[in-house]
N, C-alpha and C. Protein backbone atom coordinates (compact mmCIF):
# COMPACT_ATOMS: atom_id res chain seq x y z
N UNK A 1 -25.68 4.96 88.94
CA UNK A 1 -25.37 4.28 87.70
C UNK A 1 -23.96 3.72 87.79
N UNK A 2 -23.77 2.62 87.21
CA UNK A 2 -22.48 1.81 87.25
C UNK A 2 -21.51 2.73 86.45
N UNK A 3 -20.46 2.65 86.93
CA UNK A 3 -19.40 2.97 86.24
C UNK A 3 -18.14 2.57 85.30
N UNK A 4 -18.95 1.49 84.82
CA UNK A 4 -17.87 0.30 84.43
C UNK A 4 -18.43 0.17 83.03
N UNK A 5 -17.76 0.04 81.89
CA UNK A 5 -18.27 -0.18 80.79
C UNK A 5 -18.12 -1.39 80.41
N UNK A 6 -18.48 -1.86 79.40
CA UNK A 6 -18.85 -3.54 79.15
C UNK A 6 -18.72 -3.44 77.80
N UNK A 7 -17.73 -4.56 77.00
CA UNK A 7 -17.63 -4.76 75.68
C UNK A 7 -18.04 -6.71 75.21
N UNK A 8 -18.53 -6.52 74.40
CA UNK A 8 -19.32 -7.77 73.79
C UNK A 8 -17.97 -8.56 73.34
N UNK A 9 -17.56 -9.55 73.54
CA UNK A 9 -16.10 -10.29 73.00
C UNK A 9 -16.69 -11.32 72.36
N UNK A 10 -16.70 -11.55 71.46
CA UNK A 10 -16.80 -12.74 70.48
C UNK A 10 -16.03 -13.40 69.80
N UNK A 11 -15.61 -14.95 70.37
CA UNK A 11 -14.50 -16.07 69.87
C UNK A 11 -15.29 -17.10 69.22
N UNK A 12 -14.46 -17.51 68.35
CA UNK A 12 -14.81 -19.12 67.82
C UNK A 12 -14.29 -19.90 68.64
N UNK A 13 -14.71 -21.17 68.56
CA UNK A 13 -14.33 -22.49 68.91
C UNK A 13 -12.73 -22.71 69.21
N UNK A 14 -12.48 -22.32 67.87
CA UNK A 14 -10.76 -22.66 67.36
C UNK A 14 -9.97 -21.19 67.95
N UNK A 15 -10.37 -20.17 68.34
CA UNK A 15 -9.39 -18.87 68.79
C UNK A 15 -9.71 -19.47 70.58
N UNK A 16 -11.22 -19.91 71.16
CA UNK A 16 -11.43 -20.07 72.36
C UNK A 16 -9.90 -21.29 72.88
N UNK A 17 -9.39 -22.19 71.71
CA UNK A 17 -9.14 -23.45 72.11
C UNK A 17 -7.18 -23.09 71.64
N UNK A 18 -6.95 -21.92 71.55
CA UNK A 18 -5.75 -21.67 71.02
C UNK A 18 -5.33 -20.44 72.45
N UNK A 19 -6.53 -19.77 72.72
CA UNK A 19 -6.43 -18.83 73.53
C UNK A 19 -6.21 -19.50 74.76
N UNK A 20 -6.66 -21.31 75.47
CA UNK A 20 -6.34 -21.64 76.22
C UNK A 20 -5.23 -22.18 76.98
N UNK A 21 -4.20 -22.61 75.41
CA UNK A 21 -3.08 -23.15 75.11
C UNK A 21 -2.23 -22.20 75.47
N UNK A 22 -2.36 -20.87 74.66
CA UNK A 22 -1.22 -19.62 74.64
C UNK A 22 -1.69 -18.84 76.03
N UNK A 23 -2.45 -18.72 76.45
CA UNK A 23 -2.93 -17.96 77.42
C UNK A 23 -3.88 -18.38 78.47
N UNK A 24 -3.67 -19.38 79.16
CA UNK A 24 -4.38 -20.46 80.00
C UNK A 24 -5.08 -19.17 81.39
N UNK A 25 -4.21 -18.05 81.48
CA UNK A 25 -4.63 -17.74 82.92
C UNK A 25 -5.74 -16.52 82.41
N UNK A 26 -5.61 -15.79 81.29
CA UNK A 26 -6.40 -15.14 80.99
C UNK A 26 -7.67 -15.64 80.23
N UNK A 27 -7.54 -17.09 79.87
CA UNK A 27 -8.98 -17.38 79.61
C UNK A 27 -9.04 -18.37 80.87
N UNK A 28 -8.79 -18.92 82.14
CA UNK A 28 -9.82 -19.11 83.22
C UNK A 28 -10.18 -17.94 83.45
N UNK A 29 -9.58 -16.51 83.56
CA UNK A 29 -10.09 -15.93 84.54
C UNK A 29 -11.42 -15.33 83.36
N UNK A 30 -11.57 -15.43 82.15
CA UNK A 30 -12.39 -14.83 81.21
C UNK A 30 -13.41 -15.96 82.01
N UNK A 31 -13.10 -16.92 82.19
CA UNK A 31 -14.33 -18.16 82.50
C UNK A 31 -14.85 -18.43 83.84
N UNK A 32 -13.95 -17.78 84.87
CA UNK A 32 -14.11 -18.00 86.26
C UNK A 32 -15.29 -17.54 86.70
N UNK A 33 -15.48 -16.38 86.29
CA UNK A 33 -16.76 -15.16 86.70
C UNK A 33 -17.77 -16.04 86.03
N UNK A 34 -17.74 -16.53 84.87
CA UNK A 34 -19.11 -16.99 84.43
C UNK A 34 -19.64 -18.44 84.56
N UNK A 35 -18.61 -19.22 85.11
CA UNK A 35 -19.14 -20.59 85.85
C UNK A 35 -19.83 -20.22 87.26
N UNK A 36 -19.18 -19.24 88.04
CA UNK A 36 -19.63 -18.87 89.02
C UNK A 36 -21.30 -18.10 88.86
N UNK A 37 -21.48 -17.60 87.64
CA UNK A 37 -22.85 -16.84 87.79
C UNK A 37 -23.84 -17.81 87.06
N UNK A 38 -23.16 -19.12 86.60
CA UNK A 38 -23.63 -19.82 86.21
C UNK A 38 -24.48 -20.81 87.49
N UNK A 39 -23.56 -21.27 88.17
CA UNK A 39 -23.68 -21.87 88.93
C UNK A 39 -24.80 -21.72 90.24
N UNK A 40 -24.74 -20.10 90.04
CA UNK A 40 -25.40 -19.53 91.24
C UNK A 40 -26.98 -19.35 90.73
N UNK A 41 -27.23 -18.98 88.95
CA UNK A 41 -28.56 -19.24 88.12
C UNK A 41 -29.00 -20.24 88.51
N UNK A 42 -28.57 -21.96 88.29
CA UNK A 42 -28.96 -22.43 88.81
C UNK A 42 -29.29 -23.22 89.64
N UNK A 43 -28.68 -23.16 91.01
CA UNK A 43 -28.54 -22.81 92.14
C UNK A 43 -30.21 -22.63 92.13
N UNK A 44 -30.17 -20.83 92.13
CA UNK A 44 -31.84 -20.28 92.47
C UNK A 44 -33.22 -21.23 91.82
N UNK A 45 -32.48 -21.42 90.37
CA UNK A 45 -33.52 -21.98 89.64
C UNK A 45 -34.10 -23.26 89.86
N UNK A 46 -33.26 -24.20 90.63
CA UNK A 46 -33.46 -25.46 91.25
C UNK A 46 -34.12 -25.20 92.65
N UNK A 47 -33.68 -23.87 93.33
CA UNK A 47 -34.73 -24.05 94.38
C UNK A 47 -35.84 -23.33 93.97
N UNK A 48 -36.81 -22.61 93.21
CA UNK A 48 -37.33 -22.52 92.69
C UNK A 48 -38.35 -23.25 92.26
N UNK A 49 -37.58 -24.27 91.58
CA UNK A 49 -38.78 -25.09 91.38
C UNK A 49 -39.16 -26.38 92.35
N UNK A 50 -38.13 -26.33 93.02
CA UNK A 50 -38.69 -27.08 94.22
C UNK A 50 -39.59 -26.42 94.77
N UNK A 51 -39.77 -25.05 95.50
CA UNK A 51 -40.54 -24.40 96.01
C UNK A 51 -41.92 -24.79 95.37
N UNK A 52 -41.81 -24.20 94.14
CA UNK A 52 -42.94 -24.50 93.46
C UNK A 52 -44.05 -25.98 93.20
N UNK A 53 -42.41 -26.87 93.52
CA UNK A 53 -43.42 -27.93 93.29
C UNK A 53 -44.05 -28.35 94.56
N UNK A 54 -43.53 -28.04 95.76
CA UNK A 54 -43.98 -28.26 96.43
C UNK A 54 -45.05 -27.25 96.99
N UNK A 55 -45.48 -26.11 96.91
CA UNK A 55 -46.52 -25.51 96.41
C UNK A 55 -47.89 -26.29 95.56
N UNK A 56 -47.49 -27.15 94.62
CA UNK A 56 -47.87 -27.52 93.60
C UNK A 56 -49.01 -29.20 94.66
N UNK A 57 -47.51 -29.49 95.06
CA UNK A 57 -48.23 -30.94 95.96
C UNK A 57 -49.29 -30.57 97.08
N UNK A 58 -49.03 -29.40 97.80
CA UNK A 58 -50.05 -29.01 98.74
C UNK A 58 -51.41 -28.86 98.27
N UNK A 59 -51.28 -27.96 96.83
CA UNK A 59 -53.32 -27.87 96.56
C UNK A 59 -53.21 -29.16 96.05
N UNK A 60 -52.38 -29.84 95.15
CA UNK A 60 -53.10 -31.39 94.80
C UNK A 60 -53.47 -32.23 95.89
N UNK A 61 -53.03 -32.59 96.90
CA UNK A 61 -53.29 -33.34 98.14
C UNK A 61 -54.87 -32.29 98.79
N UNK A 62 -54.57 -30.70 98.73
CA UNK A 62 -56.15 -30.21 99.07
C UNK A 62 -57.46 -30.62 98.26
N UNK A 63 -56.87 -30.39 96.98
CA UNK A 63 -57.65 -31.00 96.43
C UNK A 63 -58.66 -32.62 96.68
N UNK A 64 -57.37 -33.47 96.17
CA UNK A 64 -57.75 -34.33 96.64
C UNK A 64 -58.41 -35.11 98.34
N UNK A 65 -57.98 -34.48 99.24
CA UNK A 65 -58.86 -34.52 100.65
C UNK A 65 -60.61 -33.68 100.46
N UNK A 66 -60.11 -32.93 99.78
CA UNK A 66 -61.86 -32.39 99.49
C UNK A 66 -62.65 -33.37 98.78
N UNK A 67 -62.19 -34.08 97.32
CA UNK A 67 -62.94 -34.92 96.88
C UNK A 67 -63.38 -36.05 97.31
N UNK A 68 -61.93 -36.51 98.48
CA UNK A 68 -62.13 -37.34 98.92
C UNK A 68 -63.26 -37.78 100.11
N UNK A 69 -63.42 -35.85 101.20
CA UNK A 69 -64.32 -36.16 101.68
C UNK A 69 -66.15 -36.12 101.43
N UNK A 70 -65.70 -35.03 99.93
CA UNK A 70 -66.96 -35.22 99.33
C UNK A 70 -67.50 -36.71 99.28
N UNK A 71 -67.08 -37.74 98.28
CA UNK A 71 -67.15 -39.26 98.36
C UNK A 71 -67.65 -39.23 99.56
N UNK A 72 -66.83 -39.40 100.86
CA UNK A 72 -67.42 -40.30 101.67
C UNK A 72 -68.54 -39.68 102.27
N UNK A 73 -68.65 -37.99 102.00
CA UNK A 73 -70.03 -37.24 102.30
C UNK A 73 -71.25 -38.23 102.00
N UNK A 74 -70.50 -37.95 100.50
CA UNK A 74 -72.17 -38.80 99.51
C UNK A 74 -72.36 -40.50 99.49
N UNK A 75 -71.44 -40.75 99.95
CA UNK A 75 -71.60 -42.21 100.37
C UNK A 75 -71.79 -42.82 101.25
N UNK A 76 -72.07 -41.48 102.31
CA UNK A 76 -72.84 -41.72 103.52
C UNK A 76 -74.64 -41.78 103.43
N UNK A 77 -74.18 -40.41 102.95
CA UNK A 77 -76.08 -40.20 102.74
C UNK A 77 -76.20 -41.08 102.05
N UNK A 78 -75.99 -41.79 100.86
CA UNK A 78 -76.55 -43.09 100.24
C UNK A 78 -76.94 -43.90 101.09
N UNK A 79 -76.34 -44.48 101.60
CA UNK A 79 -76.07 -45.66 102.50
C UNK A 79 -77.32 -45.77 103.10
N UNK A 80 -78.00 -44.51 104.04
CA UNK A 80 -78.82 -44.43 105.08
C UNK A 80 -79.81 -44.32 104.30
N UNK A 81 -79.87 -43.97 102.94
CA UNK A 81 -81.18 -43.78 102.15
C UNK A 81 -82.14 -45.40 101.83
């Protein structure tokens, strides 16, 4: 179990934008950690859905080669009929 405790900090707009003025190094570093875990969310989440979509293009293209060779299945046997 972690050993670190964690407190909820809640600013307005106007204390966030006074706190940057009077205290520039303690609110990057309040912000540093969370652009960074920001960044890295999505990061994953963009490859992600690439993965996925390209997942996504493989059965549509299976798909479509099956229907496609269905068609020319049945538009063979027509033909000769």
């Amino acid at each position: 179990m972690a050993g670190s405790s964690c407190e909820l900090l809640s600013f307005s707009l106007v204390d966030l934008n006074r706190m940057k003025g009077e205290f520039l190094e303690a609110y990057e570093d309040l912000f540093s950690d969370a652009y960074q875990r920001l960044y890295r969310t999505l990061k994953i989440k963009l490859e992600t859905m690439q993965h996925c979509q390209n997942i996504l293009d493989s059965e549509i293209k299976a798909v479509l080669q099956k229907n496609l060779k269905a068609r020319m299945l049945g538009a063979g046997a027509g033909h000769y009929q």
